[in-house]
C-alpha atoms as a PDB file:
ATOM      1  CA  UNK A   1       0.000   0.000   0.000  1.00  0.00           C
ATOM      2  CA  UNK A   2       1.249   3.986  -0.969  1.00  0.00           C
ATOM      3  CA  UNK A   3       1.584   5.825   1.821  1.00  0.00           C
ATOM      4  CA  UNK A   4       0.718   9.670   1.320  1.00  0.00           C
ATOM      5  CA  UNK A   5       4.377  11.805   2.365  1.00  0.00           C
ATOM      6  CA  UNK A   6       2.001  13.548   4.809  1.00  0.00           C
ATOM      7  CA  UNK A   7      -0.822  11.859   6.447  1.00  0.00           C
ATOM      8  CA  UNK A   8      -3.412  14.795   7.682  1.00  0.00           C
ATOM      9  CA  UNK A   9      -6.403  13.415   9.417  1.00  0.00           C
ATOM     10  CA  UNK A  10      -9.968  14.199   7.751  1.00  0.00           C
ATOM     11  CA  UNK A  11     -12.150  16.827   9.533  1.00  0.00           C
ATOM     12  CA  UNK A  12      -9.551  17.737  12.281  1.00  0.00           C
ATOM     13  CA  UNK A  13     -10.848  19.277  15.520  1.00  0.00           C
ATOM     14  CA  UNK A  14      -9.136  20.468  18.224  1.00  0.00           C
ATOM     15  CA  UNK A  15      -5.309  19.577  18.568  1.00  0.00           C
ATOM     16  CA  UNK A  16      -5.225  17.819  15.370  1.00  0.00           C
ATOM     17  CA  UNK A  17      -5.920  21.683  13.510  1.00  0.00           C
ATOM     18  CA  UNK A  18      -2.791  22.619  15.078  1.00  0.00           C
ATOM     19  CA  UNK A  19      -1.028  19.120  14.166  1.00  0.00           C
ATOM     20  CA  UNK A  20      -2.080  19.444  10.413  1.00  0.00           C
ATOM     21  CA  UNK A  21      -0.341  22.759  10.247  1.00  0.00           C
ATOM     22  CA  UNK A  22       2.533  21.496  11.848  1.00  0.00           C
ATOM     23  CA  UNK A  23       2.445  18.772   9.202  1.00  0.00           C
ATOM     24  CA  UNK A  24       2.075  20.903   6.534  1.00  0.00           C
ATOM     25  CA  UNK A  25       4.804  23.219   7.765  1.00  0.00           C
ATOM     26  CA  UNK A  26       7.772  20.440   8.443  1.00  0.00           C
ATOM     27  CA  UNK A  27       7.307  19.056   5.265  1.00  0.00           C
ATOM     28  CA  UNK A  28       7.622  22.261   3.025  1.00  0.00           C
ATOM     29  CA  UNK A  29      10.815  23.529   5.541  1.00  0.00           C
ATOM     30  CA  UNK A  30      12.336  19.613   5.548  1.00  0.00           C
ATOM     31  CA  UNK A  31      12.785  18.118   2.340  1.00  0.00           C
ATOM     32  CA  UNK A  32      14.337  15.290   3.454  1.00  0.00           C
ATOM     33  CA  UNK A  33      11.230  14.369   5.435  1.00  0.00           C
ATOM     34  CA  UNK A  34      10.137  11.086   3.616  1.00  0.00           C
ATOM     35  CA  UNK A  35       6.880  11.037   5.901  1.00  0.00           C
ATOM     36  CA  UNK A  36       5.137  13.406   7.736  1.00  0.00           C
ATOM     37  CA  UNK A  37       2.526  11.373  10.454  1.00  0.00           C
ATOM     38  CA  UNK A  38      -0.115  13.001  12.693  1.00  0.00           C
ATOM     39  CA  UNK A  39      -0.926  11.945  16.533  1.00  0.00           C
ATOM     40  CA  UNK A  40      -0.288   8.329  16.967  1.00  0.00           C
ATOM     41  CA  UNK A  41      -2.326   5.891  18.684  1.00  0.00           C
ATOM     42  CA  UNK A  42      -0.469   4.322  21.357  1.00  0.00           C
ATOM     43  CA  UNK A  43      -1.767   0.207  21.033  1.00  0.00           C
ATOM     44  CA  UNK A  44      -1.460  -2.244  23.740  1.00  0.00           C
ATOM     45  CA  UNK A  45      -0.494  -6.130  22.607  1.00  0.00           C
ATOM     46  CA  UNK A  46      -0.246  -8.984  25.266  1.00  0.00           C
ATOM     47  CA  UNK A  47       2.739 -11.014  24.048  1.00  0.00           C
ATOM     48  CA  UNK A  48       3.613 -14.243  26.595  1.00  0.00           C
ATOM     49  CA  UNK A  49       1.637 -12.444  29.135  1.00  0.00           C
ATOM     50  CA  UNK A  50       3.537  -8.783  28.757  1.00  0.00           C
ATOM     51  CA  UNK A  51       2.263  -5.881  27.669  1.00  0.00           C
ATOM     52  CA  UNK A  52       3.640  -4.024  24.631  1.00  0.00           C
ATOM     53  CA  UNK A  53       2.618  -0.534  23.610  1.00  0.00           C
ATOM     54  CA  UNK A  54       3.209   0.573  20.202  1.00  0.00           C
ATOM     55  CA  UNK A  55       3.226   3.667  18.228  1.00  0.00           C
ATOM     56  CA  UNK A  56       0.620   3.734  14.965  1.00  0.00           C
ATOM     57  CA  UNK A  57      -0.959   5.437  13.101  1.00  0.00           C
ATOM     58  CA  UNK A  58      -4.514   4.380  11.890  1.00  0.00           C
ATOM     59  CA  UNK A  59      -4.754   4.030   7.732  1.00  0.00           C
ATOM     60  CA  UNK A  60      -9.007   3.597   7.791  1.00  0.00           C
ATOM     61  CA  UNK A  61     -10.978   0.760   7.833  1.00  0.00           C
ATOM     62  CA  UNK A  62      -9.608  -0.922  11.147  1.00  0.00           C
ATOM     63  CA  UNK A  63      -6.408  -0.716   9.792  1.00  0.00           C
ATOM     64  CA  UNK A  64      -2.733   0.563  11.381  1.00  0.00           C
ATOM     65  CA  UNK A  65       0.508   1.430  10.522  1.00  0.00           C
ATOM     66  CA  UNK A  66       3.286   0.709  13.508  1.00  0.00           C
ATOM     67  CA  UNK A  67       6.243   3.409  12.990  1.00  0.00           C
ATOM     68  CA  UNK A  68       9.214   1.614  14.326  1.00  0.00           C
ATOM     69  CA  UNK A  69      12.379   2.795  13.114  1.00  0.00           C
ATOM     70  CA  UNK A  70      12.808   1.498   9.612  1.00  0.00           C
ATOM     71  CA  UNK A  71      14.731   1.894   6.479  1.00  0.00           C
ATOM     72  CA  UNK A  72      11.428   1.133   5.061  1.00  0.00           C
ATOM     73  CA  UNK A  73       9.645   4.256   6.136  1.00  0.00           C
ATOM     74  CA  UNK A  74      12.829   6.136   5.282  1.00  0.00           C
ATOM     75  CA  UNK A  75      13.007   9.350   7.489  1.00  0.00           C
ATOM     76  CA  UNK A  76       9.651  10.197   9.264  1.00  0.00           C
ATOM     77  CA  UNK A  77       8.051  12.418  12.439  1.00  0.00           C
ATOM     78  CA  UNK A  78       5.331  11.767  13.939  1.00  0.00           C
ATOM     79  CA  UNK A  79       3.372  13.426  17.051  1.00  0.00           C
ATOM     80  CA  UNK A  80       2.511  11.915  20.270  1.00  0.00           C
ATOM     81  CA  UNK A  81       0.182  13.331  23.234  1.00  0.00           C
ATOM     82  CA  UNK A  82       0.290  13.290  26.616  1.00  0.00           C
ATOM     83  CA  UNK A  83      -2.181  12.834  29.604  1.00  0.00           C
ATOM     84  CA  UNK A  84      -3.872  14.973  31.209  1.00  0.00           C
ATOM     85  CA  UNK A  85      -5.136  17.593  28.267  1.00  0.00           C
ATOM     86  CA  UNK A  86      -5.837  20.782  30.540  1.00  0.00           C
ATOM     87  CA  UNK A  87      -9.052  22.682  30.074  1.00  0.00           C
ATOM     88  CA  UNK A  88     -10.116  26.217  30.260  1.00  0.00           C
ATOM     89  CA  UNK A  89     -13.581  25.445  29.865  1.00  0.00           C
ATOM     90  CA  UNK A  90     -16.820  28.207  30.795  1.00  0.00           C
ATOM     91  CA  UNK A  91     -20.094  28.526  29.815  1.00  0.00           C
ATOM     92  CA  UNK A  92     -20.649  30.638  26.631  1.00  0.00           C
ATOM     93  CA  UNK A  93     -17.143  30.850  26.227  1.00  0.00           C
ATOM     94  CA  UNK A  94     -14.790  29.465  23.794  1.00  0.00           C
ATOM     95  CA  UNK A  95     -12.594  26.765  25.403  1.00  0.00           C
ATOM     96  CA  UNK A  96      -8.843  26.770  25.615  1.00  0.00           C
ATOM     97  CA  UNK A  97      -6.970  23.322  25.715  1.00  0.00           C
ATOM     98  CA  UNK A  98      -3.613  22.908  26.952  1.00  0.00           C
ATOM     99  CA  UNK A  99      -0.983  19.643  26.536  1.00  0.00           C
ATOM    100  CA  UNK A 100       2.296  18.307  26.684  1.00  0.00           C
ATOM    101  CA  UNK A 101       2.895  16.906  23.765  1.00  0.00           C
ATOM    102  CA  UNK A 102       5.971  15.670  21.235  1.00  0.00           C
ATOM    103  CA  UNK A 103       7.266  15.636  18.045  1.00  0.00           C
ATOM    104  CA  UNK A 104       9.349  12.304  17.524  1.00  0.00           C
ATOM    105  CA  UNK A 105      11.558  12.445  14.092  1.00  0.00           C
ATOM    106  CA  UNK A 106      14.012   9.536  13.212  1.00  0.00           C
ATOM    107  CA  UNK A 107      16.307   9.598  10.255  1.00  0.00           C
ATOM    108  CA  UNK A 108      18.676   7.813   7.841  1.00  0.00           C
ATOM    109  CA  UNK A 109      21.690  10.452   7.810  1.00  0.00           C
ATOM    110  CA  UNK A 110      22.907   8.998   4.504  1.00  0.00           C
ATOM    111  CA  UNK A 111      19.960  10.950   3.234  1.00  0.00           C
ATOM    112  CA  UNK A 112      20.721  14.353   4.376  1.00  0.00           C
ATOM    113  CA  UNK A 113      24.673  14.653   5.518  1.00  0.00           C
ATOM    114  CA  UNK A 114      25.772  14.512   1.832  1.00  0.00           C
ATOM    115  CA  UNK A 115      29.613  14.700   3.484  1.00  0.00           C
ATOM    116  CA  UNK A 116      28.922  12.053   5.496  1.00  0.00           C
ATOM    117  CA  UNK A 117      30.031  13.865   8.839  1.00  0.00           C
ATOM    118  CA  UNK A 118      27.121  12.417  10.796  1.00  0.00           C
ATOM    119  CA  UNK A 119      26.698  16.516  11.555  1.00  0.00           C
ATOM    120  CA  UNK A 120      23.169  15.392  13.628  1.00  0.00           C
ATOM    121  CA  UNK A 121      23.302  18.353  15.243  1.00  0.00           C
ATOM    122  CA  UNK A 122      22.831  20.693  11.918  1.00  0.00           C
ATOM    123  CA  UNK A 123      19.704  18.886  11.208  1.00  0.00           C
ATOM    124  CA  UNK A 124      18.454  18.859  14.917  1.00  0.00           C
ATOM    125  CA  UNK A 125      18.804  22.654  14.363  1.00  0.00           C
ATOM    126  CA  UNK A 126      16.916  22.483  10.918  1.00  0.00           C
ATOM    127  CA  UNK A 127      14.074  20.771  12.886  1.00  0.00           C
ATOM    128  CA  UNK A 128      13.948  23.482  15.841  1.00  0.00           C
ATOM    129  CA  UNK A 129      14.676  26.620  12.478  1.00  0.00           C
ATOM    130  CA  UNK A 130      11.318  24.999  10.772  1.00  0.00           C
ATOM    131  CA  UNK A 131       9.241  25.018  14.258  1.00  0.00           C
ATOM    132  CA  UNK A 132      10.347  28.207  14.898  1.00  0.00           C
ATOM    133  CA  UNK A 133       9.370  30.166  12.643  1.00  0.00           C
ATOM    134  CA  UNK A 134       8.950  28.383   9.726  1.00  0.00           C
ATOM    135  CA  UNK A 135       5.375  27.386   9.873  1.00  0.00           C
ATOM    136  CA  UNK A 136       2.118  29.268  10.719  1.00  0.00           C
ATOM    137  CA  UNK A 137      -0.259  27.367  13.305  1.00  0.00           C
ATOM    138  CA  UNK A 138      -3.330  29.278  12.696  1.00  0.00           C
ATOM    139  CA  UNK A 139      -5.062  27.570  15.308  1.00  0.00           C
ATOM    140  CA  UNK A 140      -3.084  27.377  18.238  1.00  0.00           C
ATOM    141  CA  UNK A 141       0.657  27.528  19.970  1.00  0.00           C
ATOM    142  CA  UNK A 142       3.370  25.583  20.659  1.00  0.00           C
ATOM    143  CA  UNK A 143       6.437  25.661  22.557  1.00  0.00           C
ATOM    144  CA  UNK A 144       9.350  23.127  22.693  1.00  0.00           C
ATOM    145  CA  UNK A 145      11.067  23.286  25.681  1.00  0.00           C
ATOM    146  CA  UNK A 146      13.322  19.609  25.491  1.00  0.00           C
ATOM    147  CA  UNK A 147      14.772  17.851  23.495  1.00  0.00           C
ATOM    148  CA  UNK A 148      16.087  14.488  23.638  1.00  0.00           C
ATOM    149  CA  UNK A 149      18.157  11.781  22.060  1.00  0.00           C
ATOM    150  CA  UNK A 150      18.651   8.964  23.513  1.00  0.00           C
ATOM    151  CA  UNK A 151      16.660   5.529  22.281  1.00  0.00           C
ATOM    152  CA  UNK A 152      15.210   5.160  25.383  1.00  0.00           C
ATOM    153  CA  UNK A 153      13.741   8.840  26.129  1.00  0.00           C
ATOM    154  CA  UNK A 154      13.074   9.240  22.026  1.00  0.00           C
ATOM    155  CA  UNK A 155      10.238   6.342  21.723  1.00  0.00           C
ATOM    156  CA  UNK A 156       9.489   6.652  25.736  1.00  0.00           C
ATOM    157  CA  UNK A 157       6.300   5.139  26.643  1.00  0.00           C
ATOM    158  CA  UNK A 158       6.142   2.304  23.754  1.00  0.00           C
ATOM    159  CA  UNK A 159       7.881  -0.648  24.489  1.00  0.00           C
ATOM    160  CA  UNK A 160      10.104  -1.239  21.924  1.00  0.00           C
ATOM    161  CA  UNK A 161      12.344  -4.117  22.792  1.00  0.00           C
ATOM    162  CA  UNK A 162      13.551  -4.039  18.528  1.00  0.00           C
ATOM    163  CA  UNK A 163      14.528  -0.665  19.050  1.00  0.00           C
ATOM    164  CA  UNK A 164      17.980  -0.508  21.103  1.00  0.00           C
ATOM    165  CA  UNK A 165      20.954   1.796  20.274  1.00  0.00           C
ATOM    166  CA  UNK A 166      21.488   0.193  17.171  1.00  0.00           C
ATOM    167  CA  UNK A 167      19.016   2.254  15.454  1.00  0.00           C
ATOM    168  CA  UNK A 168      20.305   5.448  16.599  1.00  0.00           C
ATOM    169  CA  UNK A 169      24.264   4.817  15.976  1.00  0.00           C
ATOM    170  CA  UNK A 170      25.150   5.652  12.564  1.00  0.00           C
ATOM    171  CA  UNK A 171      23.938   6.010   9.677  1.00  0.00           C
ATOM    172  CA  UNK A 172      20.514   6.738  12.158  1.00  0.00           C
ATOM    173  CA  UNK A 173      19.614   9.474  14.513  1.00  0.00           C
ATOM    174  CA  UNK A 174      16.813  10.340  16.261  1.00  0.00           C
ATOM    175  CA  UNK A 175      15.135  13.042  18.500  1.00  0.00           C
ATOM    176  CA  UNK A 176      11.742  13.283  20.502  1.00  0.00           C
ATOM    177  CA  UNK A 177      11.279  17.281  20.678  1.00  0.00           C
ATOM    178  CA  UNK A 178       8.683  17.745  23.742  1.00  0.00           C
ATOM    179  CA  UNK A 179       6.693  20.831  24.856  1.00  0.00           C
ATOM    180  CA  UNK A 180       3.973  22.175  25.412  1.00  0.00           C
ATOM    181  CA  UNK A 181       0.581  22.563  22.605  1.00  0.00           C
ATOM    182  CA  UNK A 182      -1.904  25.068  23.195  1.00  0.00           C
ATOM    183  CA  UNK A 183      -5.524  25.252  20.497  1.00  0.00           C
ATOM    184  CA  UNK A 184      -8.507  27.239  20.868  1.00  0.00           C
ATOM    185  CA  UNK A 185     -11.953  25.939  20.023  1.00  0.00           C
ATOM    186  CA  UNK A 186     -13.709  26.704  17.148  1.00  0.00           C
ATOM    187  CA  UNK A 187     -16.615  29.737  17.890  1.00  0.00           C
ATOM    188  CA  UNK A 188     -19.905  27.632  18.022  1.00  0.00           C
ATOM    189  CA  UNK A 189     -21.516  31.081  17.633  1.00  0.00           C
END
């Protein structure tokens, strides 16, 4: 199956307005972007009696796509959020919604360091360049206030046994930019 370079959700609402900017934005400012994913669903499996939690992203039709770091995906981002969503919530009022949230993007440097210097810190900058400035969220904020790098703190909170420091030694990097997202409802008025 073709997978679209960047997969916006139909009819988004709430954080997934801001997301589908966001999307839009990182893959005009980052070329090398091979995919660009919405929110992922975070899916449980029972495997010999453990639980396994997974990042996907749902194609339609009771279908999903699990974005472990591939060379079949190529270099891809994807967004995950957190629990609790805070809500500014009154009567007759438009609400405000408030969450931490990430931005996860793993890469093939062969792709993008045509000197090969593994220079991962040029395109970590790219990344931050694009967010900052590079792309218009018309319907909300965000703010990135960490980033990180390791395997372990990049896919935190999916269990991903495959995924050990192999897959972020060379040629691969990877980075889970966290913050903060911020969206206003839409007037009902």
């Amino acid at each position: 199956m073709a997978i679209d370079r960047v997969m916006k959700i139909e009819k988004p609402a709430l954080f997934d307005r801001c997301i589908v900017s966001l999307q839009d934005g990182l893959a005009k400012e980052l070329p090398w972007l091979d995919h660009v994913f919405g929110r992922v669903e975070r899916l449980v499996k029972e495997q010999g009696g453990v639980r396994r939690y997974t990042p996907n992203i749902y194609l339609g039709k009771d279908e999903y796509l699990l974005l472990l770091p591939d060379q079949g995906l190529g270099n891809f981002c994807y967004f995950v959020m957190d629990d609790p969503e805070d809500v500014q919530w009154n009567v007759g009022e438009r609400s405000r919604l408030q969450s931490a949230f990430s931005l996860v993007v793993w890469v093939d440097m062969r792709t993008i360091d045509e000197d090969d210097t593994r220079n991962t810190e040029r395109v970590k900058a790219e990344v931050l360049r694009a967010l900052n400035g590079g792309i218009w969220v018309r319907s909300g904020s965000i703010r990135i206030e960490s980033i990180y790098s390791r395997a372990e703190n990049v896919f935190a909170g999916f269990t991903l046994d495959e995924v050990d420091n192999q897959f972020l030694m060379s040629p691969f990097a990877g980075w889970r930019f966290a913050g903060n997202i911020m969206v206003n409802d839409e007037c009902i008025l």
